[in-house]
Protein backbone atom coordinates (compact mmCIF):
# COMPACT_ATOMS: atom_id res chain seq x y z
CA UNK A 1 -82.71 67.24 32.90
CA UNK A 2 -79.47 68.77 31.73
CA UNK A 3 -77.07 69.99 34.15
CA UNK A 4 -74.06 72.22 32.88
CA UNK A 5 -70.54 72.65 35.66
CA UNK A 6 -69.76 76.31 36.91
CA UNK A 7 -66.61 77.31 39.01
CA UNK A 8 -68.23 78.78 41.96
CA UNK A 9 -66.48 79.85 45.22
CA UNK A 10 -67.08 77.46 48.01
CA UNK A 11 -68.65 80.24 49.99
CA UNK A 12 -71.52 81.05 46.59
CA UNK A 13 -71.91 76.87 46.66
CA UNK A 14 -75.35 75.42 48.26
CA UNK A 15 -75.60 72.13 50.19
CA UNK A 16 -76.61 69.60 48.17
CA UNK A 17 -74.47 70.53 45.07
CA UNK A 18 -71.86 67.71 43.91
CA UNK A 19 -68.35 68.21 42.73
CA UNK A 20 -68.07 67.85 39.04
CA UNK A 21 -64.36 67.90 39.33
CA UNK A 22 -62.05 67.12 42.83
CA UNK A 23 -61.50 69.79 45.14
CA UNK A 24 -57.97 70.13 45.49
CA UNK A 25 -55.81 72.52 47.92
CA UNK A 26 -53.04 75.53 46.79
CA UNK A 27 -50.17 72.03 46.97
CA UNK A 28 -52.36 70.20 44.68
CA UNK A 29 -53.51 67.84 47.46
CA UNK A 30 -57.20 66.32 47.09
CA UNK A 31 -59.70 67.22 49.46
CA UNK A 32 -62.62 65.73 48.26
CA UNK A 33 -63.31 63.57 45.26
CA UNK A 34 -65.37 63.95 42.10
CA UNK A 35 -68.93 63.42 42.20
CA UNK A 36 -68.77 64.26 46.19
CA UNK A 37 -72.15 65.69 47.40
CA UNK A 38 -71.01 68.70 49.27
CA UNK A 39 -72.95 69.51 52.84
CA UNK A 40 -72.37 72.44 55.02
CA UNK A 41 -69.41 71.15 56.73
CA UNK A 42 -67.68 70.50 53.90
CA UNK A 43 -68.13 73.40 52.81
CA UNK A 44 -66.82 75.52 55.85
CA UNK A 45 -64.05 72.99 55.59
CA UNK A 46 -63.31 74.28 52.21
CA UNK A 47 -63.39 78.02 53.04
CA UNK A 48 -60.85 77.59 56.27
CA UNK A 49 -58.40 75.91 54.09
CA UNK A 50 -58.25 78.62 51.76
CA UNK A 51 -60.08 77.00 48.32
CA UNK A 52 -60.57 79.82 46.13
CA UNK A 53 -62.97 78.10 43.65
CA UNK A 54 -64.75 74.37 43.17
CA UNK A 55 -66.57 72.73 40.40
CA UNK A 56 -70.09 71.92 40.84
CA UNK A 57 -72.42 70.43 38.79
CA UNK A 58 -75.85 72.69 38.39
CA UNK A 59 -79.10 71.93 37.17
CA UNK A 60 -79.02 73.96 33.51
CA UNK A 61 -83.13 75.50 33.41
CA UNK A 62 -82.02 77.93 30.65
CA UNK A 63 -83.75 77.42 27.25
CA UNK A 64 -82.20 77.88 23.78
CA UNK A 65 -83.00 81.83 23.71
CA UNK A 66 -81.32 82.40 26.50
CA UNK A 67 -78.15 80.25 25.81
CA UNK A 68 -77.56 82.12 22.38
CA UNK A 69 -77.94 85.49 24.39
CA UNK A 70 -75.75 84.67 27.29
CA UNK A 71 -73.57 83.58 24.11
CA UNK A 72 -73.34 86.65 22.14
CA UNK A 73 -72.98 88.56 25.81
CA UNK A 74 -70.00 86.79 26.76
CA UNK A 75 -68.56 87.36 22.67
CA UNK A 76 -68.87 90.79 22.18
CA UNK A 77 -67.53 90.78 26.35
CA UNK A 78 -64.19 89.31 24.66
CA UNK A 79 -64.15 91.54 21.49
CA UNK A 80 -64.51 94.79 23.87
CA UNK A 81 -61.78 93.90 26.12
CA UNK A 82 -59.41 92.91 22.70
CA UNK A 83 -60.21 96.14 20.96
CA UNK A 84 -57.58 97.66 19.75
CA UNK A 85 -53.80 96.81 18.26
CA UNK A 86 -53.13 93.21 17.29
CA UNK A 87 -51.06 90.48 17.42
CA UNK A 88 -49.73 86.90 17.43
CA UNK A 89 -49.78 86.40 20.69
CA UNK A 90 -52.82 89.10 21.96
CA UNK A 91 -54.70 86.84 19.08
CA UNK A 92 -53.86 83.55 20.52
CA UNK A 93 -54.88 85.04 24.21
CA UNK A 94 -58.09 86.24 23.01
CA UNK A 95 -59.20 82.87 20.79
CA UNK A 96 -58.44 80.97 24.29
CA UNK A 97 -60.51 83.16 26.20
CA UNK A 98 -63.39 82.91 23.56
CA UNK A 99 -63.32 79.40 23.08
CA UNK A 100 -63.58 79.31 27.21
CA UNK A 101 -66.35 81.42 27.20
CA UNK A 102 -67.95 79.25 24.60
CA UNK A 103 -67.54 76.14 26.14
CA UNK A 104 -68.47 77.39 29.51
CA UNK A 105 -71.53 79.11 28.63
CA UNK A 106 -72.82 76.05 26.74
């Protein structure tokens, strides 16, 4: 089955859950590797040393229908909170924000 990676914080993660990217400290110092399957003490471990947020893998049940609505949520989301005057660099801000969105909603 498909699994798609979220940004959770440690204390919204379940047991069992594996780290699709390394869980690093605010100095940039890894904590726990990629592909680590994270248990309860880890976890706690996590919150005490002040990790904000943690990528996890997570099993993706959502069919097509509810991708393209999720989708055109999160678009008109960004288009709401661009309304308004325009420029260069509001334009460049809101196209990286989109594409995010996009990519994370996949």
């Amino acid at each position: 089955m498909k699994s798609r990676i979220i940004c959770l914080a440690p204390g919204r993660v379940a047991p069992g859950m594996a780290l699709a990217a390394a869980a690093m400290d605010r100095e940039g110092r890894i904590l726990l590797a990629t592909g680590t399957v994270l248990d309860t003490s880890m976890l706690d471990r996590l919150n005490r040393r002040g990790v904000e947020a943690i990528f996890v893998h997570l099993l993706d049940t959502r069919n097509a229908e509810t991708i393209a609505h999720e989708l055109q949520r999160a678009e008109a989301r960004v288009a709401h909170i661009f309304r308004g005057a325009d420029g260069p660099a509001r334009q460049s801000l809101q196209n990286a924000i989109l594409g995010y969105r996009r990519e994370t909603t996949r």
